[in-house]
PDB file of N, CA and C in Angstrom:
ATOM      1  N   UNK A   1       0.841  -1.188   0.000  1.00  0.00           N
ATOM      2  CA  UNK A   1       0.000   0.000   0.000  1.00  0.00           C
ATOM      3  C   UNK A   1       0.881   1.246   0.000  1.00  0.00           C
ATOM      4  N   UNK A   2       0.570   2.212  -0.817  1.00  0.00           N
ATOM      5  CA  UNK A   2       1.083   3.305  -1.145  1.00  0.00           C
ATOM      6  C   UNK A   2       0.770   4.312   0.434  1.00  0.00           C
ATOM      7  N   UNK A   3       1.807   5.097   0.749  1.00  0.00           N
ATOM      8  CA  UNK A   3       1.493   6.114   2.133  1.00  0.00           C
ATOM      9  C   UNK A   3       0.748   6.796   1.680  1.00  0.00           C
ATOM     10  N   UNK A   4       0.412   8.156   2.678  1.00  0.00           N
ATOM     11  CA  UNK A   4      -0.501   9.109   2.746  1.00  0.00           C
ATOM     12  C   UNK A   4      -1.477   9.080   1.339  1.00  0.00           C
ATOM     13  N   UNK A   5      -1.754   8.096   1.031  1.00  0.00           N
ATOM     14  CA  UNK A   5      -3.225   8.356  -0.113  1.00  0.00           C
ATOM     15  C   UNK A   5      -4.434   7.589   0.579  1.00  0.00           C
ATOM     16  N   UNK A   6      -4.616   6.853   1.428  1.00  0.00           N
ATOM     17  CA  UNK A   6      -5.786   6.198   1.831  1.00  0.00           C
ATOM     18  C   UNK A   6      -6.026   6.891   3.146  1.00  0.00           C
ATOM     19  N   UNK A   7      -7.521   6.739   3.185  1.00  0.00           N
ATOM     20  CA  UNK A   7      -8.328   7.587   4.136  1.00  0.00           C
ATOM     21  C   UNK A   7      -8.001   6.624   5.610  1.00  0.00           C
ATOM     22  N   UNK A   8      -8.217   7.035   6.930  1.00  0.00           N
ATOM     23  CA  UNK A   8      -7.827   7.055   7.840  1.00  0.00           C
ATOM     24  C   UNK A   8      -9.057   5.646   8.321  1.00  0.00           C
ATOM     25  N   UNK A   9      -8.499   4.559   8.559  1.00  0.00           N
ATOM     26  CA  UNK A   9      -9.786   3.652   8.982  1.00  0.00           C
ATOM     27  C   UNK A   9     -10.105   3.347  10.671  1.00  0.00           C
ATOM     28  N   UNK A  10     -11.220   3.462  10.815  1.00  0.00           N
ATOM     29  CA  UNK A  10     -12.143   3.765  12.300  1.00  0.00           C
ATOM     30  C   UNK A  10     -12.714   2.264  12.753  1.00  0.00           C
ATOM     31  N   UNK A  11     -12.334   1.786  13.850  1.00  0.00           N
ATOM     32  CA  UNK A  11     -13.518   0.934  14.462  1.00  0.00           C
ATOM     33  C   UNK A  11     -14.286   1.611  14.575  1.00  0.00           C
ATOM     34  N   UNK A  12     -15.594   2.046  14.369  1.00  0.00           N
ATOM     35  CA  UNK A  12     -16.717   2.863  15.050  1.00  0.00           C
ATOM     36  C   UNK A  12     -17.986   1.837  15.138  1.00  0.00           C
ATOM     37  N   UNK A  13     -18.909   2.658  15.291  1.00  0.00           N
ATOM     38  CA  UNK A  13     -20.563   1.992  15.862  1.00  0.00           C
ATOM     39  C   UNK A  13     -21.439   2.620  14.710  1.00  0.00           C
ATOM     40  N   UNK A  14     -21.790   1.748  14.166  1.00  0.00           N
ATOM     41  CA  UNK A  14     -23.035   2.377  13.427  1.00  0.00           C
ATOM     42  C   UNK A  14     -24.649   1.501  14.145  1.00  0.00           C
ATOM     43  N   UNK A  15     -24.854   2.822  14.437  1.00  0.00           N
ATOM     44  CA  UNK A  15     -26.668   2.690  14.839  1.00  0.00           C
ATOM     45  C   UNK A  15     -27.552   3.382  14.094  1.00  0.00           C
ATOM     46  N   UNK A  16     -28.694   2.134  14.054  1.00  0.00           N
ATOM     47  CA  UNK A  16     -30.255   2.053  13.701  1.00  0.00           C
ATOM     48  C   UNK A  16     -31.165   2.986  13.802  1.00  0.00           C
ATOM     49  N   UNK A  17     -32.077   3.511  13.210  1.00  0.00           N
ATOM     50  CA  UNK A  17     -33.509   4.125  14.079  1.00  0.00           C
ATOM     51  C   UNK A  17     -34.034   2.716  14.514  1.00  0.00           C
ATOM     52  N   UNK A  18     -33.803   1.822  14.741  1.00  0.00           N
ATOM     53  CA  UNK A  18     -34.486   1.392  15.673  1.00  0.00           C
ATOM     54  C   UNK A  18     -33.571   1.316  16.988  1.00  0.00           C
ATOM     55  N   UNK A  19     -32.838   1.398  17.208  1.00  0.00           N
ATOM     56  CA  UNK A  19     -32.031   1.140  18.807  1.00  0.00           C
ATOM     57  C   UNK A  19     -31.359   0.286  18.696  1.00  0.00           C
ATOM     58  N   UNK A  20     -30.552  -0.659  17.185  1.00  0.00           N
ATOM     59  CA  UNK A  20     -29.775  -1.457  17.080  1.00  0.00           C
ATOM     60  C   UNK A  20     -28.095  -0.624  16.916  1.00  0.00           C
ATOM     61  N   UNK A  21     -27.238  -1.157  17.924  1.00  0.00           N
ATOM     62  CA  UNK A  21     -26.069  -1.420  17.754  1.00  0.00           C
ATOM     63  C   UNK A  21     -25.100  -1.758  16.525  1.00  0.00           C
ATOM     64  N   UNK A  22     -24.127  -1.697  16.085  1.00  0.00           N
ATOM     65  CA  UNK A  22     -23.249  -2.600  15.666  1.00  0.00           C
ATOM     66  C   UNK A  22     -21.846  -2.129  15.323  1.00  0.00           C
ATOM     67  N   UNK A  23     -20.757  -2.975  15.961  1.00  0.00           N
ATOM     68  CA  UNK A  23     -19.501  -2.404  15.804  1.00  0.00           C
ATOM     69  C   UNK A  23     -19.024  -2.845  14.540  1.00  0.00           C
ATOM     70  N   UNK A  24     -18.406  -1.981  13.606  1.00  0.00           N
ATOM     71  CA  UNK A  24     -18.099  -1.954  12.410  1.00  0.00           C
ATOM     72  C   UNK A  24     -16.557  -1.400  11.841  1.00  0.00           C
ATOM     73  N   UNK A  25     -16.354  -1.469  10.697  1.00  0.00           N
ATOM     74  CA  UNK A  25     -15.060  -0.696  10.650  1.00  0.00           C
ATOM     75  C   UNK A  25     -14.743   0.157   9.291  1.00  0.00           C
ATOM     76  N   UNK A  26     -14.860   1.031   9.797  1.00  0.00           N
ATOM     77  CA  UNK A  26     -15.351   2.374   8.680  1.00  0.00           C
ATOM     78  C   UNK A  26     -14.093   3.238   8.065  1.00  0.00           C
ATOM     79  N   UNK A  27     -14.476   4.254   7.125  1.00  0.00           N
ATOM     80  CA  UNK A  27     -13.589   5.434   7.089  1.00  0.00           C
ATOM     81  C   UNK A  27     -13.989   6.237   7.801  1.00  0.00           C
ATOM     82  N   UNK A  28     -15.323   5.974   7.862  1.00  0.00           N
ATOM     83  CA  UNK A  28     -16.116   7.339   8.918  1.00  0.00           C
ATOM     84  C   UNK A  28     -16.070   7.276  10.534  1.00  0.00           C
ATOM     85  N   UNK A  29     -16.213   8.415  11.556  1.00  0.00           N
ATOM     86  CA  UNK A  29     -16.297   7.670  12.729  1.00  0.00           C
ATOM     87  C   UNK A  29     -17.833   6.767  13.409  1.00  0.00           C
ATOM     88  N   UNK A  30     -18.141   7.764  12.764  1.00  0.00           N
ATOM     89  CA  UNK A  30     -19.654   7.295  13.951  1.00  0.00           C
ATOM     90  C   UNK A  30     -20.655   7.357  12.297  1.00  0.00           C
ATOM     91  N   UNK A  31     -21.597   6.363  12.244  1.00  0.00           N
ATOM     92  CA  UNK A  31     -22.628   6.097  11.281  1.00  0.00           C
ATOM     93  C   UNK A  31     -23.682   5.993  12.154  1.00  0.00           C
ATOM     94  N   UNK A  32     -25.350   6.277  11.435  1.00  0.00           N
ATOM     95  CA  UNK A  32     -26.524   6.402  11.564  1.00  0.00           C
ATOM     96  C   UNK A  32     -27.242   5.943  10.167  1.00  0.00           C
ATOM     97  N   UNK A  33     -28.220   4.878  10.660  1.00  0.00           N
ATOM     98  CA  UNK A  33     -28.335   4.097   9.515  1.00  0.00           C
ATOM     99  C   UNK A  33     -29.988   4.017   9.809  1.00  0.00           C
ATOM    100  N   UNK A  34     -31.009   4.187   8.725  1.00  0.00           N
ATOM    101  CA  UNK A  34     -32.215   4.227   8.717  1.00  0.00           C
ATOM    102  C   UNK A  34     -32.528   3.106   8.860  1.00  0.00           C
ATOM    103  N   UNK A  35     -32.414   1.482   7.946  1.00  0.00           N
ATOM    104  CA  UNK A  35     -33.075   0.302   8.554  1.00  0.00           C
ATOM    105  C   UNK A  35     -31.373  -0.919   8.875  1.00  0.00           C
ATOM    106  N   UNK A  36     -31.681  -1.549   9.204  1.00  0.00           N
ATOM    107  CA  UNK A  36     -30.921  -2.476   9.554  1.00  0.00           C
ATOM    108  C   UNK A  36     -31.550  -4.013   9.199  1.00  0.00           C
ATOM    109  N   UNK A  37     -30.273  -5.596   9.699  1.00  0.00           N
ATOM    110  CA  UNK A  37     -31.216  -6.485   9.505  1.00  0.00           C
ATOM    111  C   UNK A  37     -32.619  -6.862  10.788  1.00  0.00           C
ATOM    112  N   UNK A  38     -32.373  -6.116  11.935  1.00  0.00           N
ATOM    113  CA  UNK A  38     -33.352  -5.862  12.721  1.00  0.00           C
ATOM    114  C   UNK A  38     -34.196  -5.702  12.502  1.00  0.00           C
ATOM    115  N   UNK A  39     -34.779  -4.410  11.800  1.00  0.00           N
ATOM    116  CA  UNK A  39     -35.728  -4.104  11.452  1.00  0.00           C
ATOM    117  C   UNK A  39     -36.117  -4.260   9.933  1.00  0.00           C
ATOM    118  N   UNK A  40     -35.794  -4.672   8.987  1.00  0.00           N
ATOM    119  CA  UNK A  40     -35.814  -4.969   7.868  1.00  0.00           C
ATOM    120  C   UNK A  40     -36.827  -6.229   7.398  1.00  0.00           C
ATOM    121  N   UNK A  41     -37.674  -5.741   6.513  1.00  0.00           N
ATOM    122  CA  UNK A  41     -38.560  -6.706   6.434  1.00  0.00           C
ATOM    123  C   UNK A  41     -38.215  -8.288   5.855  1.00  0.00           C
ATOM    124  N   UNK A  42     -37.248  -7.869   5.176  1.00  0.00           N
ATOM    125  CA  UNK A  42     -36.398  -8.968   4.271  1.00  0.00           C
ATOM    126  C   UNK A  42     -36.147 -10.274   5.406  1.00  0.00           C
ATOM    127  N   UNK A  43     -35.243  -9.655   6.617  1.00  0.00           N
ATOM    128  CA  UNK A  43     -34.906 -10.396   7.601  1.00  0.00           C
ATOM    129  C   UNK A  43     -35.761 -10.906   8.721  1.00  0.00           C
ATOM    130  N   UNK A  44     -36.564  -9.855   8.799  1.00  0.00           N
ATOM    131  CA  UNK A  44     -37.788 -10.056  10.107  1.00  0.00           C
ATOM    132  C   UNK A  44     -38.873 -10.655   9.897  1.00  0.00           C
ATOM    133  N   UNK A  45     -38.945 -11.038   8.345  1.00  0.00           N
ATOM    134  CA  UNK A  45     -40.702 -11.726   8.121  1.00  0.00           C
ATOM    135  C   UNK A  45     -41.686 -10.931   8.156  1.00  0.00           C
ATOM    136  N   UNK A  46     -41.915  -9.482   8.807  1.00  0.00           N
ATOM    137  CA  UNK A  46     -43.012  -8.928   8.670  1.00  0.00           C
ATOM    138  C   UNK A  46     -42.763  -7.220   7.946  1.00  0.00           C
ATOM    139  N   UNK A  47     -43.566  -7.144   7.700  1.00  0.00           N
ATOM    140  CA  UNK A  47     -43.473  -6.185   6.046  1.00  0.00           C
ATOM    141  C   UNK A  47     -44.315  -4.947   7.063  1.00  0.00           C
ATOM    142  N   UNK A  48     -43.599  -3.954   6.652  1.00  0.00           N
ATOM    143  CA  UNK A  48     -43.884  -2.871   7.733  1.00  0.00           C
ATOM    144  C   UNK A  48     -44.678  -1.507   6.415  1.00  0.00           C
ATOM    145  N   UNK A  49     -45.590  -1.044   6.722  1.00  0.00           N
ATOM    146  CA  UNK A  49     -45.943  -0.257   5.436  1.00  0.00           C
ATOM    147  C   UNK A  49     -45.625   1.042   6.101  1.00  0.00           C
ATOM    148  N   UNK A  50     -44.063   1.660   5.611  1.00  0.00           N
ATOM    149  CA  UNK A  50     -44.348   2.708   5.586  1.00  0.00           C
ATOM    150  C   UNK A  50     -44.483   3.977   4.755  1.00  0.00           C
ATOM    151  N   UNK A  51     -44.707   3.194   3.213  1.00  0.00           N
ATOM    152  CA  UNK A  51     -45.317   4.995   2.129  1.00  0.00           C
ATOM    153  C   UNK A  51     -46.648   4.338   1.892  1.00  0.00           C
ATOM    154  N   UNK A  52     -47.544   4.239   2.541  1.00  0.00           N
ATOM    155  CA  UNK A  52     -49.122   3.634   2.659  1.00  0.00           C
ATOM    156  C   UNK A  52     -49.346   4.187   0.837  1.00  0.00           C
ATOM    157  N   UNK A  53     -48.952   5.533   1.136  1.00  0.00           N
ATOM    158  CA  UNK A  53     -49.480   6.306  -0.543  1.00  0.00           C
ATOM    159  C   UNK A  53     -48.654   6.196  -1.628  1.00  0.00           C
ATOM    160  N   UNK A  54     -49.624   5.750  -2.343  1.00  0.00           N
ATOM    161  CA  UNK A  54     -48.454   5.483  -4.067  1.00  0.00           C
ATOM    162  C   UNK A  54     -48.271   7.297  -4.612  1.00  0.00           C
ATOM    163  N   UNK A  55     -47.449   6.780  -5.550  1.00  0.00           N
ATOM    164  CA  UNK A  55     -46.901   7.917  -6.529  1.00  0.00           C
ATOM    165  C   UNK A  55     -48.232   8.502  -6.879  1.00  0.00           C
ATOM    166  N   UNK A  56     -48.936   8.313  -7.770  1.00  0.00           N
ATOM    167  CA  UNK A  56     -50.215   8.703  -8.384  1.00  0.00           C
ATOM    168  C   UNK A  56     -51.379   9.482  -7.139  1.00  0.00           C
ATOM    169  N   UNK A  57     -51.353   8.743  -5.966  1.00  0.00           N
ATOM    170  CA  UNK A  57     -52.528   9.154  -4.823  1.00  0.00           C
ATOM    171  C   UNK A  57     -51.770  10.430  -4.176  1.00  0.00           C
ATOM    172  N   UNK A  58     -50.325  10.785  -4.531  1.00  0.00           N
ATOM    173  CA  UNK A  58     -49.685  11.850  -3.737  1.00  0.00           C
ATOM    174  C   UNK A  58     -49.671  13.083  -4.512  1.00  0.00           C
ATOM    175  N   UNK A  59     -50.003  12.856  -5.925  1.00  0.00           N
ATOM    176  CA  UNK A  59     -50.095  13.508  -6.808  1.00  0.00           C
ATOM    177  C   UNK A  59     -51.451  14.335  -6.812  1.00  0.00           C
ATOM    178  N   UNK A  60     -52.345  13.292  -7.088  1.00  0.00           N
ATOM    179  CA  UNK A  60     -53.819  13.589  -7.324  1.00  0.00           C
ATOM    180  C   UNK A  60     -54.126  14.310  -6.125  1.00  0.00           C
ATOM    181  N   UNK A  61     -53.792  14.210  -4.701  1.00  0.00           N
ATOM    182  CA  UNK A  61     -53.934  15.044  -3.561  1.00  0.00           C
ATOM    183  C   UNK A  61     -53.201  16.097  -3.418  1.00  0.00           C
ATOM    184  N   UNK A  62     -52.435  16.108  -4.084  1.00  0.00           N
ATOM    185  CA  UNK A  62     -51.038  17.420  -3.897  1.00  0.00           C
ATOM    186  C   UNK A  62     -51.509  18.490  -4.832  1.00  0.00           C
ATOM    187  N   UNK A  63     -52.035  17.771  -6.282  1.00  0.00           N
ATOM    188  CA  UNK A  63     -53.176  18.790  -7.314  1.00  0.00           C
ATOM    189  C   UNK A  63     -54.843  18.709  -7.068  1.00  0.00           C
ATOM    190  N   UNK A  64     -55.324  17.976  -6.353  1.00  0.00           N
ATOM    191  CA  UNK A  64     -56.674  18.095  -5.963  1.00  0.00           C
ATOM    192  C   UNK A  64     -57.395  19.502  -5.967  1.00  0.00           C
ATOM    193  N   UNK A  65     -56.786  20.625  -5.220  1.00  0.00           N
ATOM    194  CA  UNK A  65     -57.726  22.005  -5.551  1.00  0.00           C
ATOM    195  C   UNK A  65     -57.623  22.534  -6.395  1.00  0.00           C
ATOM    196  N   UNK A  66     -56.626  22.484  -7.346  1.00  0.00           N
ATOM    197  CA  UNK A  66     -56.170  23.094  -8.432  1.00  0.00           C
ATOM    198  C   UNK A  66     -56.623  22.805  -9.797  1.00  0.00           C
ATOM    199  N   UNK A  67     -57.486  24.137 -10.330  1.00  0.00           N
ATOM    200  CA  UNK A  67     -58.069  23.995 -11.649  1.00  0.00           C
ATOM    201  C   UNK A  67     -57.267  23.913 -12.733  1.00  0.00           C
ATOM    202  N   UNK A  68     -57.193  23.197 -14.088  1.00  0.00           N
ATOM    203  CA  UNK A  68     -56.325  23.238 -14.747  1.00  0.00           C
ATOM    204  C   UNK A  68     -57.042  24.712 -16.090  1.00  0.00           C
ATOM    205  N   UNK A  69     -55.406  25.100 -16.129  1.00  0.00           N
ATOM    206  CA  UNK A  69     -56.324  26.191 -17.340  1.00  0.00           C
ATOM    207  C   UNK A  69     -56.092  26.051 -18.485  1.00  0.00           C
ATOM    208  N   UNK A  70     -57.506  26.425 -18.892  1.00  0.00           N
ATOM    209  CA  UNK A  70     -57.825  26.095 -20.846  1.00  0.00           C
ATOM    210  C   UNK A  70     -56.451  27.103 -21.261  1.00  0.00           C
ATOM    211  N   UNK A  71     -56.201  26.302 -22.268  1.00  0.00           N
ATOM    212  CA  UNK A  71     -55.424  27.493 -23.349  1.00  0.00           C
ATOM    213  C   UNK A  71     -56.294  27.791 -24.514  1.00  0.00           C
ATOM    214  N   UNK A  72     -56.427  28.605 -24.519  1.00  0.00           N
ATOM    215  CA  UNK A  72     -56.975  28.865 -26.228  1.00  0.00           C
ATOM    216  C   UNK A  72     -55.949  29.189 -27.359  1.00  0.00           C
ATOM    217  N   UNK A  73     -56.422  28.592 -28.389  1.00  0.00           N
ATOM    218  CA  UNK A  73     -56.118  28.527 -29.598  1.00  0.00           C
ATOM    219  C   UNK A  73     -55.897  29.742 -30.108  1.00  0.00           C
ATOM    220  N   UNK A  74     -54.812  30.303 -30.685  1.00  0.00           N
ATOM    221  CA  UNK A  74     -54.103  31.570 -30.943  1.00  0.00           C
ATOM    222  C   UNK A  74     -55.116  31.432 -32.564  1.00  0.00           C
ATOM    223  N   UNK A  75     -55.576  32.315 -33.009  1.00  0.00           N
ATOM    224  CA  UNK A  75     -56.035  32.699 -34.432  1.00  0.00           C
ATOM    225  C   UNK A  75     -54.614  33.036 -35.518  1.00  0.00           C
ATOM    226  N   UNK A  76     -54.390  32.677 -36.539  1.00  0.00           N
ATOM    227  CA  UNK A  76     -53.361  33.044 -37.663  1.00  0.00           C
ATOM    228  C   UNK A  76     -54.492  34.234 -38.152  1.00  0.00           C
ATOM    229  N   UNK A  77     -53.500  34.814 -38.268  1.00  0.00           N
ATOM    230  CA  UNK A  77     -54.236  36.420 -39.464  1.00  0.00           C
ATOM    231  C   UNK A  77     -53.599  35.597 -41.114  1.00  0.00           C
ATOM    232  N   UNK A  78     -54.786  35.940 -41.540  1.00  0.00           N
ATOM    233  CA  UNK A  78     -54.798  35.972 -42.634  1.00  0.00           C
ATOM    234  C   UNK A  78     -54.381  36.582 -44.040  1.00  0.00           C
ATOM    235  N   UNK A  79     -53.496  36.557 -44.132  1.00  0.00           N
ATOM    236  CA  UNK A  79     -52.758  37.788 -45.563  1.00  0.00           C
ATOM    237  C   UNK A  79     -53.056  37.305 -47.079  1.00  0.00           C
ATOM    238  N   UNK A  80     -53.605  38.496 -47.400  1.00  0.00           N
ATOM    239  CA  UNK A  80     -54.064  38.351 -48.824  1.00  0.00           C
ATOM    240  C   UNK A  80     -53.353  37.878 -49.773  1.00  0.00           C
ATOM    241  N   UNK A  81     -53.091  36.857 -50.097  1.00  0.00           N
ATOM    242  CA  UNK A  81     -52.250  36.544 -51.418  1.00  0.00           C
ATOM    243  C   UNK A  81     -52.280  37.707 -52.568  1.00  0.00           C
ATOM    244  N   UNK A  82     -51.075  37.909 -53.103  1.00  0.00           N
ATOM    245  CA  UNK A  82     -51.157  38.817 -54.530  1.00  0.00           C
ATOM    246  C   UNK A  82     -51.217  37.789 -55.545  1.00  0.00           C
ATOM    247  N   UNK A  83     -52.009  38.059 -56.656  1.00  0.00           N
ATOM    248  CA  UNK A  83     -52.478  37.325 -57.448  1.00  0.00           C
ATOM    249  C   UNK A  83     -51.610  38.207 -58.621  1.00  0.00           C
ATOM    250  N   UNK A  84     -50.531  36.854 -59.413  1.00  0.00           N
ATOM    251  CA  UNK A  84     -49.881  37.562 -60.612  1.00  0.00           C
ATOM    252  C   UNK A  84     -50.932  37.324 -61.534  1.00  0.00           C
ATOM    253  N   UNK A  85     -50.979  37.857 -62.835  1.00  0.00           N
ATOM    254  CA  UNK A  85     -51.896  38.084 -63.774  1.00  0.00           C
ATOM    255  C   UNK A  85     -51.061  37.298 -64.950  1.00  0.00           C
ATOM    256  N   UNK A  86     -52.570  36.556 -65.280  1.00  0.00           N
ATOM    257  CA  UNK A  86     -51.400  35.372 -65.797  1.00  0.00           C
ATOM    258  C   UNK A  86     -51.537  35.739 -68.075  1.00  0.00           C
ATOM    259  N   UNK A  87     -50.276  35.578 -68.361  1.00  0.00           N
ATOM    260  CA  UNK A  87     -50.034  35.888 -69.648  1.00  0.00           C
ATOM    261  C   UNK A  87     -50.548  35.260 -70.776  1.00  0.00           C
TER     262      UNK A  87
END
């Protein structure tokens, strides 16, 4: 291994939102980690719903009061053709 080019490596702790532990070994010191195999449905067997709302139902409620507005159709003006006079 080449000197001073690699980042500095940490035993540290990375914890859960749920209150899980785990000693690890990082570049970073301290990690915070949203799911784990604790809480993870993959590992735990039970399937936790948390975006209840799809893409489309967050939409349709997020534009629900909102009228959509007509555009109208722009008119072309009309220019008289010159008529050559034919020989």
């Amino acid at each position: 291994m080449r000197e001073k080019i690699h980042p500095k490596y940490f035993n540290t702790t990375a914890t859960c939102a749920c209150g899980a532990v785990y000693e690890i070994g990082s570049s970073r010191e301290n990690l915070r980690v949203d799911i784990c195999s604790n809480c993870h449905p993959l590992f735990t067997g039970k399937q936790k719903l948390i975006d209840a709302e799809g893409r489309v139902q967050k939409f349709q409620k997020k534009y629900a009061g909102v009228t959509p507005v007509k555009k109208t159709a722009k008119k072309k003006k009309t220019t008289a053709k010159k008529t050559a006079g034919k020989k």
